[in-house]
Each structure stands twice: as C-alpha cells, then as structure tokens.
PDB file of N, CA and C in Angstrom:
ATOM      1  N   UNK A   1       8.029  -0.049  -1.265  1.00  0.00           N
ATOM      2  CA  UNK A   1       7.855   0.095  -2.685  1.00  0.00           C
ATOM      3  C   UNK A   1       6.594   0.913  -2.925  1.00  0.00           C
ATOM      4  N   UNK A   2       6.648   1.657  -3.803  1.00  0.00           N
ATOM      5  CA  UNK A   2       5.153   2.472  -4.330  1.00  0.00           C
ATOM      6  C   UNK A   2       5.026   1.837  -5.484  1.00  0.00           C
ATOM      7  N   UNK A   3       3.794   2.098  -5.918  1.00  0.00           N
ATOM      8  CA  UNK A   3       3.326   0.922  -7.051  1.00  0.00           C
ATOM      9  C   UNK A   3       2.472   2.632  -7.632  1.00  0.00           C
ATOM     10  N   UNK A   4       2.397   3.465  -8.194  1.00  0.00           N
ATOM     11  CA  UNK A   4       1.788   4.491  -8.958  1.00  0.00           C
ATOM     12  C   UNK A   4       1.333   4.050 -10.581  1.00  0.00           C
ATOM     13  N   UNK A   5      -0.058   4.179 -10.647  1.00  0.00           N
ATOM     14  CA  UNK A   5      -0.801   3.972 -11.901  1.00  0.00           C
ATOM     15  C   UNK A   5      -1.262   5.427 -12.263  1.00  0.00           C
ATOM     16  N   UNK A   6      -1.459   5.208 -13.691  1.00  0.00           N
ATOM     17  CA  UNK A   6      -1.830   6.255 -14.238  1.00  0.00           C
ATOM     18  C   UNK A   6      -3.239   6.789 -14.433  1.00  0.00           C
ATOM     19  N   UNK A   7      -3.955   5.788 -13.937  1.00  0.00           N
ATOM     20  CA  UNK A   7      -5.643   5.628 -13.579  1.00  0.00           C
ATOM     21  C   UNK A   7      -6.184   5.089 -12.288  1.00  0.00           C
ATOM     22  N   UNK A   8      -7.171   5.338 -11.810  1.00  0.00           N
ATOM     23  CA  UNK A   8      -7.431   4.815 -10.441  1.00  0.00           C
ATOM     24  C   UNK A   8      -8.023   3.476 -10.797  1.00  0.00           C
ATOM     25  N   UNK A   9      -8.113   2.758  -9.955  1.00  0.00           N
ATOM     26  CA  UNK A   9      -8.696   1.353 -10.138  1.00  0.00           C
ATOM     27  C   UNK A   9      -8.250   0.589  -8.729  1.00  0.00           C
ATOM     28  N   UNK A  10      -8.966  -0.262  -8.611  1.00  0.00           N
ATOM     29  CA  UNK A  10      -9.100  -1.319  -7.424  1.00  0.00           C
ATOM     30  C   UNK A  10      -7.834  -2.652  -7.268  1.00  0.00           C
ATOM     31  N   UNK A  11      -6.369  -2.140  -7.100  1.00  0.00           N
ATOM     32  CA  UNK A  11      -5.530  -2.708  -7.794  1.00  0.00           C
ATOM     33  C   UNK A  11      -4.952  -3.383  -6.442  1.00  0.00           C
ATOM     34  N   UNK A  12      -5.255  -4.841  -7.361  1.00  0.00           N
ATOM     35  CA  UNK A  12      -4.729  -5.720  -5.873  1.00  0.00           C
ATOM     36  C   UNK A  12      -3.278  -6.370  -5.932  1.00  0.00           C
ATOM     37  N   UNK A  13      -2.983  -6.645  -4.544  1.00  0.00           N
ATOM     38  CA  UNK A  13      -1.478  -7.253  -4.447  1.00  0.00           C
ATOM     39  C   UNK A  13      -1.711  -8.737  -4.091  1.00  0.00           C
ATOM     40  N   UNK A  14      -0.743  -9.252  -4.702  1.00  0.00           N
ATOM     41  CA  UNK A  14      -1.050 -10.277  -3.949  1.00  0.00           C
ATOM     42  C   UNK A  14       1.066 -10.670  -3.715  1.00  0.00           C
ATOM     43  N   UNK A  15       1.236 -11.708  -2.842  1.00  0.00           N
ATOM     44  CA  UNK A  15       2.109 -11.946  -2.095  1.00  0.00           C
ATOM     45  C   UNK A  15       3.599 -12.948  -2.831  1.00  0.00           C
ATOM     46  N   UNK A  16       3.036 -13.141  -4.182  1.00  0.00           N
ATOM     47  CA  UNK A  16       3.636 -13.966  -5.146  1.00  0.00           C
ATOM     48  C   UNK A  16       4.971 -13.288  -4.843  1.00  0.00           C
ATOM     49  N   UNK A  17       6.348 -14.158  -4.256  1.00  0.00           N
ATOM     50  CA  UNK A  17       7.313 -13.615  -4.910  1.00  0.00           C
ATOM     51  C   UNK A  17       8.141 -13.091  -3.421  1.00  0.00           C
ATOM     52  N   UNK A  18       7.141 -12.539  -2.874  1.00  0.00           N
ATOM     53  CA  UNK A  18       7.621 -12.005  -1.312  1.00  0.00           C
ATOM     54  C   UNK A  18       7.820 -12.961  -0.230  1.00  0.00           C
ATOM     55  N   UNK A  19       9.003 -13.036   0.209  1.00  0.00           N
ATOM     56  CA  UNK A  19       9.556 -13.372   1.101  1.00  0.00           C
ATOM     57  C   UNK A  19       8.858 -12.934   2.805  1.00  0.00           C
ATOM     58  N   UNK A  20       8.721 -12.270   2.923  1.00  0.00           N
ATOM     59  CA  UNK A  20       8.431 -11.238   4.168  1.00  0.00           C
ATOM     60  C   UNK A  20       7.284 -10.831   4.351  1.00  0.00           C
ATOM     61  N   UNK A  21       6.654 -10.869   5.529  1.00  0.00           N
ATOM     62  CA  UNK A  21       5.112 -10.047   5.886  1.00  0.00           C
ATOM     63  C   UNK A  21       5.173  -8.417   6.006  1.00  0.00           C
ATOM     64  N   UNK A  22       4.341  -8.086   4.606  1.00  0.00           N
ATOM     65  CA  UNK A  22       4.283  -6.377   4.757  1.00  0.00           C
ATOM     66  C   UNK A  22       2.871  -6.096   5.124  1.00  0.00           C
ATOM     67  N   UNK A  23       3.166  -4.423   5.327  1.00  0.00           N
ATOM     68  CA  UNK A  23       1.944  -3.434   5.450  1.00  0.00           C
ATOM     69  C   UNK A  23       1.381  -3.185   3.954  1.00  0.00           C
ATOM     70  N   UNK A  24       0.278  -2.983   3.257  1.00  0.00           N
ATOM     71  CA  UNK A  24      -0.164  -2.897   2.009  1.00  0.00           C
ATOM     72  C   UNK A  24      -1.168  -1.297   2.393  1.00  0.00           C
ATOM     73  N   UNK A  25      -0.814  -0.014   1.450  1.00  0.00           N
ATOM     74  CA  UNK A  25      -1.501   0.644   1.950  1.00  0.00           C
ATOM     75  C   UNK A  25      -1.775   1.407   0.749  1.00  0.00           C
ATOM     76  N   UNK A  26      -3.461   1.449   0.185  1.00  0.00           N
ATOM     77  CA  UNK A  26      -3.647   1.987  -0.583  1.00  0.00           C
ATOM     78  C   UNK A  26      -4.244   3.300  -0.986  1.00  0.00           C
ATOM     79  N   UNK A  27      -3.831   4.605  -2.140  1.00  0.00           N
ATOM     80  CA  UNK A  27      -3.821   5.924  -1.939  1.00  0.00           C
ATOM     81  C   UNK A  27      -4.474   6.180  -2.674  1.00  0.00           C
ATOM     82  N   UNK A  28      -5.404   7.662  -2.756  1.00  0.00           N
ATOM     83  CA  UNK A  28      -6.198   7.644  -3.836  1.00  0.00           C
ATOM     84  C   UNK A  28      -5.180   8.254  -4.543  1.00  0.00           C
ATOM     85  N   UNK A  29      -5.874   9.275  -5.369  1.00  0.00           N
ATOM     86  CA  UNK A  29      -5.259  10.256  -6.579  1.00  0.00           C
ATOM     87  C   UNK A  29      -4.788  12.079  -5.470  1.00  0.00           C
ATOM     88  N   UNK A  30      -5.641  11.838  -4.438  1.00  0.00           N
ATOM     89  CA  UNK A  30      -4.747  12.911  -3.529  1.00  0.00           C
ATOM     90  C   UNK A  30      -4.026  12.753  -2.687  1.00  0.00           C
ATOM     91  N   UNK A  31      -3.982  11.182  -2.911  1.00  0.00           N
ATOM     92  CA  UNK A  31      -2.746  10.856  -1.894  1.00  0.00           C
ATOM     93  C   UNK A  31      -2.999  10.792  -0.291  1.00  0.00           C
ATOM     94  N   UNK A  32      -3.975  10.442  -0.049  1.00  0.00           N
ATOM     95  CA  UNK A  32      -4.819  10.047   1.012  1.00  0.00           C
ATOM     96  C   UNK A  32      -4.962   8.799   1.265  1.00  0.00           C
ATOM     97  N   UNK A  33      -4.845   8.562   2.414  1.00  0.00           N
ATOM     98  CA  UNK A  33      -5.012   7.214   2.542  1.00  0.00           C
ATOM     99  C   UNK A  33      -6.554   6.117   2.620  1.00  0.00           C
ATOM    100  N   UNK A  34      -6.692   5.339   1.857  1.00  0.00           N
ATOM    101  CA  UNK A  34      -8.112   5.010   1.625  1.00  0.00           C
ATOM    102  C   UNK A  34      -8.265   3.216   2.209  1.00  0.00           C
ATOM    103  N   UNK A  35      -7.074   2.359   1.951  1.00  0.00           N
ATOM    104  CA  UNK A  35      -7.136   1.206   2.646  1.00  0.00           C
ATOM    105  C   UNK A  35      -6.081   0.791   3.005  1.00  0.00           C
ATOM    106  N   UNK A  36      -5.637  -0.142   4.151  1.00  0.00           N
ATOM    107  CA  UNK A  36      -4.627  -0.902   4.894  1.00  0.00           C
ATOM    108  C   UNK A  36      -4.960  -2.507   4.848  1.00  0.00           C
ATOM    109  N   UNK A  37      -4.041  -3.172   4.562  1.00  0.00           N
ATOM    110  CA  UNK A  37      -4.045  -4.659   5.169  1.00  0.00           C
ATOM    111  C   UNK A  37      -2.408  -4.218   5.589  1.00  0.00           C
ATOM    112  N   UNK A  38      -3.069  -4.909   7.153  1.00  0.00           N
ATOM    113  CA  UNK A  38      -1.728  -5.200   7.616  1.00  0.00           C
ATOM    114  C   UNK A  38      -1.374  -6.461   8.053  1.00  0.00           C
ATOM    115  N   UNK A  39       0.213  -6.966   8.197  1.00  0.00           N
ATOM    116  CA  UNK A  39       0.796  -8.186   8.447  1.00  0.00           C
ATOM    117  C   UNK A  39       0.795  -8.977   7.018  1.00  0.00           C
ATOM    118  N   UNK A  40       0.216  -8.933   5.647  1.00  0.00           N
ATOM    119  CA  UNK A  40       0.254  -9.645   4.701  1.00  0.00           C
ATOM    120  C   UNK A  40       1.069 -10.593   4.620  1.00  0.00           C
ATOM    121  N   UNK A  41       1.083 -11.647   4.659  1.00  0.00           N
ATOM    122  CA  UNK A  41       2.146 -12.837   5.049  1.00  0.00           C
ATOM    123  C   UNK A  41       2.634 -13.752   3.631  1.00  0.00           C
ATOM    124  N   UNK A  42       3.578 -13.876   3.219  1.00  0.00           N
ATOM    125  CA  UNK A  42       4.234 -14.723   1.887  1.00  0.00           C
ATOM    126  C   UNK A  42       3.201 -16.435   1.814  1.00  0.00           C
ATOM    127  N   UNK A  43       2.899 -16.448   3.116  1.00  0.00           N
ATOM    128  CA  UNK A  43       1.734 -17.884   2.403  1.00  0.00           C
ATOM    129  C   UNK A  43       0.663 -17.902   2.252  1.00  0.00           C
ATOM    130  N   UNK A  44       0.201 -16.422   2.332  1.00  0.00           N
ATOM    131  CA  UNK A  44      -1.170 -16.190   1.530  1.00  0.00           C
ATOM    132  C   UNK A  44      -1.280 -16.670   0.008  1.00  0.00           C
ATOM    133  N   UNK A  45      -0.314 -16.312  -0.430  1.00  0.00           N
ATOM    134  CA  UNK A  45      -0.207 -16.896  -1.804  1.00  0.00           C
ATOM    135  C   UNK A  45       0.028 -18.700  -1.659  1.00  0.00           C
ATOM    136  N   UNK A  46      -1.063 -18.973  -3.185  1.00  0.00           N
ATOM    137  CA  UNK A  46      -1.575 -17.980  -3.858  1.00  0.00           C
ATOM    138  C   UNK A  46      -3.423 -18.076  -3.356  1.00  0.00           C
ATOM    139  N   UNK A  47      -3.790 -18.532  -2.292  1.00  0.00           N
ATOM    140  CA  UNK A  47      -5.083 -18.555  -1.702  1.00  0.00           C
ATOM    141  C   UNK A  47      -5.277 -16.807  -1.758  1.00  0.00           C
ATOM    142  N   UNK A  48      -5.398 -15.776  -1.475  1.00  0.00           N
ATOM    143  CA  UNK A  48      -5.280 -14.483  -0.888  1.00  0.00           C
ATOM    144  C   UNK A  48      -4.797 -13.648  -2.156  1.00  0.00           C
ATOM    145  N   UNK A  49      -5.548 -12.614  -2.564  1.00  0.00           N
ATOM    146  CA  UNK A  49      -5.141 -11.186  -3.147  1.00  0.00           C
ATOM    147  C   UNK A  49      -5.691 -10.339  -2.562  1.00  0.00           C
ATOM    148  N   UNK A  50      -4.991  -8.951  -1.843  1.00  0.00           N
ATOM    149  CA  UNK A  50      -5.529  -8.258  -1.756  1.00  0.00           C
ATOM    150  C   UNK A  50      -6.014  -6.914  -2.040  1.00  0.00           C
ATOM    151  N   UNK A  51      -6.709  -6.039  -1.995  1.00  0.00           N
ATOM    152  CA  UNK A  51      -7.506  -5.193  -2.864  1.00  0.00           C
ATOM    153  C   UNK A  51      -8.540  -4.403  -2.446  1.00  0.00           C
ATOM    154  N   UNK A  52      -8.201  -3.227  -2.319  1.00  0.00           N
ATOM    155  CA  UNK A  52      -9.002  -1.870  -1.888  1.00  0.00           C
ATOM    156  C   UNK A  52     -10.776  -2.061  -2.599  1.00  0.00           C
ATOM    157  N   UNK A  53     -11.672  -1.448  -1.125  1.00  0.00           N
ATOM    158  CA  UNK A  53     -12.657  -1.816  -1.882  1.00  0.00           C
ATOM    159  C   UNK A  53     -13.072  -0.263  -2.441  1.00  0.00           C
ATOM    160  N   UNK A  54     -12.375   0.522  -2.604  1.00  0.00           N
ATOM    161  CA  UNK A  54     -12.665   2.037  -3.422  1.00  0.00           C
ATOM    162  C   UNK A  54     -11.196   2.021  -4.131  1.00  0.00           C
ATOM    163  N   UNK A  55     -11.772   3.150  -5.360  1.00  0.00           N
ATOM    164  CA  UNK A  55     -10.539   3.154  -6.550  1.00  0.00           C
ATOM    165  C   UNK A  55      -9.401   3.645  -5.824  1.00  0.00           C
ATOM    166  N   UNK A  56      -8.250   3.296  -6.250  1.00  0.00           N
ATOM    167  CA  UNK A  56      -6.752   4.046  -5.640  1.00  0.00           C
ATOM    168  C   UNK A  56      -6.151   4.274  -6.581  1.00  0.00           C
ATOM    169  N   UNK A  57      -4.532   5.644  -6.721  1.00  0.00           N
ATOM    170  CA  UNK A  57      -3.885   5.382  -7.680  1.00  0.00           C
ATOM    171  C   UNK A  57      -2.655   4.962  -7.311  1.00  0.00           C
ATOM    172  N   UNK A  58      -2.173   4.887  -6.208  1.00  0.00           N
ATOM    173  CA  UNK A  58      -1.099   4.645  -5.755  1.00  0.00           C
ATOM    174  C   UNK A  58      -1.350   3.166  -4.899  1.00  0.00           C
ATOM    175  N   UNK A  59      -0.386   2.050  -4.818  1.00  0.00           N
ATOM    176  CA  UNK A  59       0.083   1.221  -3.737  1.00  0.00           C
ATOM    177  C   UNK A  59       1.090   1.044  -3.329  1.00  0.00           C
ATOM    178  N   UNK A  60       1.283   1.502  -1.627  1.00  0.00           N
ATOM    179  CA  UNK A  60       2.896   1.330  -0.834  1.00  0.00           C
ATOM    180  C   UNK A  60       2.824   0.088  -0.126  1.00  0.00           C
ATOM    181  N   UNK A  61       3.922  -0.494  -0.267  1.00  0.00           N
ATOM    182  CA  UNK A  61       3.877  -1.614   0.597  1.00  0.00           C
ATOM    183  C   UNK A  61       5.338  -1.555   1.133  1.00  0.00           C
ATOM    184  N   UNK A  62       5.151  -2.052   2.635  1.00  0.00           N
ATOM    185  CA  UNK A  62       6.177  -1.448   3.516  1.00  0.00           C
ATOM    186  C   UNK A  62       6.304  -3.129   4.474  1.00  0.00           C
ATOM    187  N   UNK A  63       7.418  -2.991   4.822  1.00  0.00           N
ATOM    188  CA  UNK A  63       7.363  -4.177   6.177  1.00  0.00           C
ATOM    189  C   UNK A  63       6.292  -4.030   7.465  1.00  0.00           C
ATOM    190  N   UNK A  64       5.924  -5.271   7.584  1.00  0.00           N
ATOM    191  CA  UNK A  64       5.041  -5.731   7.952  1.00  0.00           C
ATOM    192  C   UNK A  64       5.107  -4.880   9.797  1.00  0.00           C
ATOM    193  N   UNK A  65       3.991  -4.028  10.048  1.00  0.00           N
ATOM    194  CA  UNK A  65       3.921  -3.514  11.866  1.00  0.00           C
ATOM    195  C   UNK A  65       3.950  -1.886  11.494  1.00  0.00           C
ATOM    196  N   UNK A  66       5.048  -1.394  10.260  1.00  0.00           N
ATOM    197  CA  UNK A  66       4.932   0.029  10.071  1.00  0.00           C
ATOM    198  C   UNK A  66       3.934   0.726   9.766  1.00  0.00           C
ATOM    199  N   UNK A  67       2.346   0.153   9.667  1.00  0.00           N
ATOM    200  CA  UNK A  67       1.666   0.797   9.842  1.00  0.00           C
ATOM    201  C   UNK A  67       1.396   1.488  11.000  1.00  0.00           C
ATOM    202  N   UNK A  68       1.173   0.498  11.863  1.00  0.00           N
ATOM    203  CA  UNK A  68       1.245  -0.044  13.270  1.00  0.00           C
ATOM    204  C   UNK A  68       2.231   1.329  14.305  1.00  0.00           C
ATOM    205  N   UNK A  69       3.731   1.114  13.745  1.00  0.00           N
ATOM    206  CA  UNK A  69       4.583   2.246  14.250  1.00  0.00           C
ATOM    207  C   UNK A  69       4.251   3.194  14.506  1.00  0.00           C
ATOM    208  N   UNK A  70       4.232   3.562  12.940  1.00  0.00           N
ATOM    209  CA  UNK A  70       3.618   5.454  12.533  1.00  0.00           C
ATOM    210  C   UNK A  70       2.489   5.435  12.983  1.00  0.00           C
ATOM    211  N   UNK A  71       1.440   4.544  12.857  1.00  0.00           N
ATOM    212  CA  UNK A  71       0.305   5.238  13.698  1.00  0.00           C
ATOM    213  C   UNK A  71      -0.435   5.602  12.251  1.00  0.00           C
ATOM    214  N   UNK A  72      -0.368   4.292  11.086  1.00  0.00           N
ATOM    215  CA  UNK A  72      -1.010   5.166   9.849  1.00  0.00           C
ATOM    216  C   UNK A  72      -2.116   4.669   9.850  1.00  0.00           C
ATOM    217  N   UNK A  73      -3.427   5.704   9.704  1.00  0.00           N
ATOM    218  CA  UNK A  73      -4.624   5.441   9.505  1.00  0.00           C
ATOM    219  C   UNK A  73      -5.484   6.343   8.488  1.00  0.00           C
ATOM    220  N   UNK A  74      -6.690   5.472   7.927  1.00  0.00           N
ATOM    221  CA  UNK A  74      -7.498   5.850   6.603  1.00  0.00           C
ATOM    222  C   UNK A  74      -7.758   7.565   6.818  1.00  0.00           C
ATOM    223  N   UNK A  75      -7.551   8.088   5.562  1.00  0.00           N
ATOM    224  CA  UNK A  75      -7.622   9.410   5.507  1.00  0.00           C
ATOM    225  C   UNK A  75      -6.537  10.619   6.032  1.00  0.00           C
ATOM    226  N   UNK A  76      -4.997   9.224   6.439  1.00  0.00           N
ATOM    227  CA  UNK A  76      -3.705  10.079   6.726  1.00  0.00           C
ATOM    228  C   UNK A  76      -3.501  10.829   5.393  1.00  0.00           C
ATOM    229  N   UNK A  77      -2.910  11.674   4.975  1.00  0.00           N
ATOM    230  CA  UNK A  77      -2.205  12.013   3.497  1.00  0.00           C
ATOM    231  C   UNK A  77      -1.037  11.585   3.612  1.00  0.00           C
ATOM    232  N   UNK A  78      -0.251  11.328   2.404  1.00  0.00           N
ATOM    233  CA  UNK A  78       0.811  11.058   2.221  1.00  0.00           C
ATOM    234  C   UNK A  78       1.583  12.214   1.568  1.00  0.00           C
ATOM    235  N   UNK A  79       2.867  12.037   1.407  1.00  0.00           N
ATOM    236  CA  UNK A  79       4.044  13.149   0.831  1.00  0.00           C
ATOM    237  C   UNK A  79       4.745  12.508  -0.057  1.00  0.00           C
ATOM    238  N   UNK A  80       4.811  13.064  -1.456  1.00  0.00           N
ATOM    239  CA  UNK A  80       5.878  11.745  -2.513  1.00  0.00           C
ATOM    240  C   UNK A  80       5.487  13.118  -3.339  1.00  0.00           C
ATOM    241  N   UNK A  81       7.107  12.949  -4.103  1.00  0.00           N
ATOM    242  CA  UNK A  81       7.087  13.017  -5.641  1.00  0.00           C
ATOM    243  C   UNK A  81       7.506  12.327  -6.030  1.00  0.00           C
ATOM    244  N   UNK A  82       6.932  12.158  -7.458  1.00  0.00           N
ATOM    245  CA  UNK A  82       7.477  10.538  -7.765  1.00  0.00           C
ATOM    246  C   UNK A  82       8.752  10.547  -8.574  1.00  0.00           C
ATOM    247  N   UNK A  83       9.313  11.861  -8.812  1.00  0.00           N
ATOM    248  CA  UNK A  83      10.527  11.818  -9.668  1.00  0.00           C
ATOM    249  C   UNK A  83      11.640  11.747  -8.125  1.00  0.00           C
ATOM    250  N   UNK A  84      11.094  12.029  -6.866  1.00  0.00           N
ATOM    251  CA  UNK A  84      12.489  11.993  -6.232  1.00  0.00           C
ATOM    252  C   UNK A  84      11.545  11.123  -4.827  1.00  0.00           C
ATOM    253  N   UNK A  85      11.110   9.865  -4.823  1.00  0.00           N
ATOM    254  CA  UNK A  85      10.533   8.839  -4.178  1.00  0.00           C
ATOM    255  C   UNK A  85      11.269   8.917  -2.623  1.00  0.00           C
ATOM    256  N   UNK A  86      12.510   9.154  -2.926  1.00  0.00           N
ATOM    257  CA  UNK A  86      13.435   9.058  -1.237  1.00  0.00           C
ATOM    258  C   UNK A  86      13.002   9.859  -0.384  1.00  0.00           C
ATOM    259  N   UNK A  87      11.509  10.569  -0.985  1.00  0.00           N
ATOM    260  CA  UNK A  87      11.336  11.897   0.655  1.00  0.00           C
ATOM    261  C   UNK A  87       9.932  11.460   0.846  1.00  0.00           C
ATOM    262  N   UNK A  88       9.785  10.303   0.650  1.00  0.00           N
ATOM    263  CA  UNK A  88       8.168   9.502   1.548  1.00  0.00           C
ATOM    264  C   UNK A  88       8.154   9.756   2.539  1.00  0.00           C
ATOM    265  N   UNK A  89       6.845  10.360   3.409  1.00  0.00           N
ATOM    266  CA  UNK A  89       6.283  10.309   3.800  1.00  0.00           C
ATOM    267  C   UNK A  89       5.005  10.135   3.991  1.00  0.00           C
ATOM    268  N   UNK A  90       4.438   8.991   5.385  1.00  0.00           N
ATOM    269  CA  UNK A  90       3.538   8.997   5.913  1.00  0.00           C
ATOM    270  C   UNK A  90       3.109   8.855   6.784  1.00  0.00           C
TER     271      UNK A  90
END
C-alpha cells in the first residue's frame, strides 16, 4: 500500500487492523528513501506507533522481509506515479 500526503510530516503507522507483519518504509517528497521499520508485527498494537524521525511525504508498507529481499536501504529512490501505482518500484 502507498499512503501519499499532500504535505510532508512525520506520519506514523501504527498496526491497528493488520493482520500480518509488514515492512514500513518512509519517502520524502523526492521519493527517496528516508526510514524503514522492518518486521512490524499486528501485536504491536496498540503499545507501538511507528514514525519517521525526518518529514516524509509518502508511506509504503509491504509484507514483512521485502525490505530485506530487495536489498532496500535509506537513500534508495523509489519509482511511482501515483495515477498508475502498478509500476512501483523499489
């Protein structure tokens, strides 16, 4: 899922609702990668939110290790338009 705001800000997730342990990975406004929690687990909630400690405008959250896979780390860029979301990359 991408989570895109229209302002940057320090925008946290938290696990309410999710079933499944994801990757949480947050983007600035160039679409760079600026923070990761990985493994986020459904019984963090509701002890646990988590939340970039620099502004982002974007949040992807992916199943839990695909950071891990790809090999994604702070200052990867990412690839999205947001009118046609199905050609993510990161």
């Amino acid at each position: 899922m991408i989570l895109a705001y229209d302002t940057d800000g320090k925008w946290p997730v938290s696990m309410k609702g999710i079933k499944y342990s994801i990757d949480i990975i947050w983007l600035d406004k160039d679409k760079k990668v600026i923070y990761i929690v990985k493994n986020a687990r459904p019984e963090s909630y509701p002890y646990e939110t988590y939340a970039p400690k620099d502004d982002a405008r974007y949040v992807v959250e992916v199943v839990a290790g695909t950071t891990g896979r790809k090999a994604i780390t702070i200052n990867d860029a990412a690839e999205f338009d947001l009118n046609n979301i199905e050609g993510l990359q990161l």
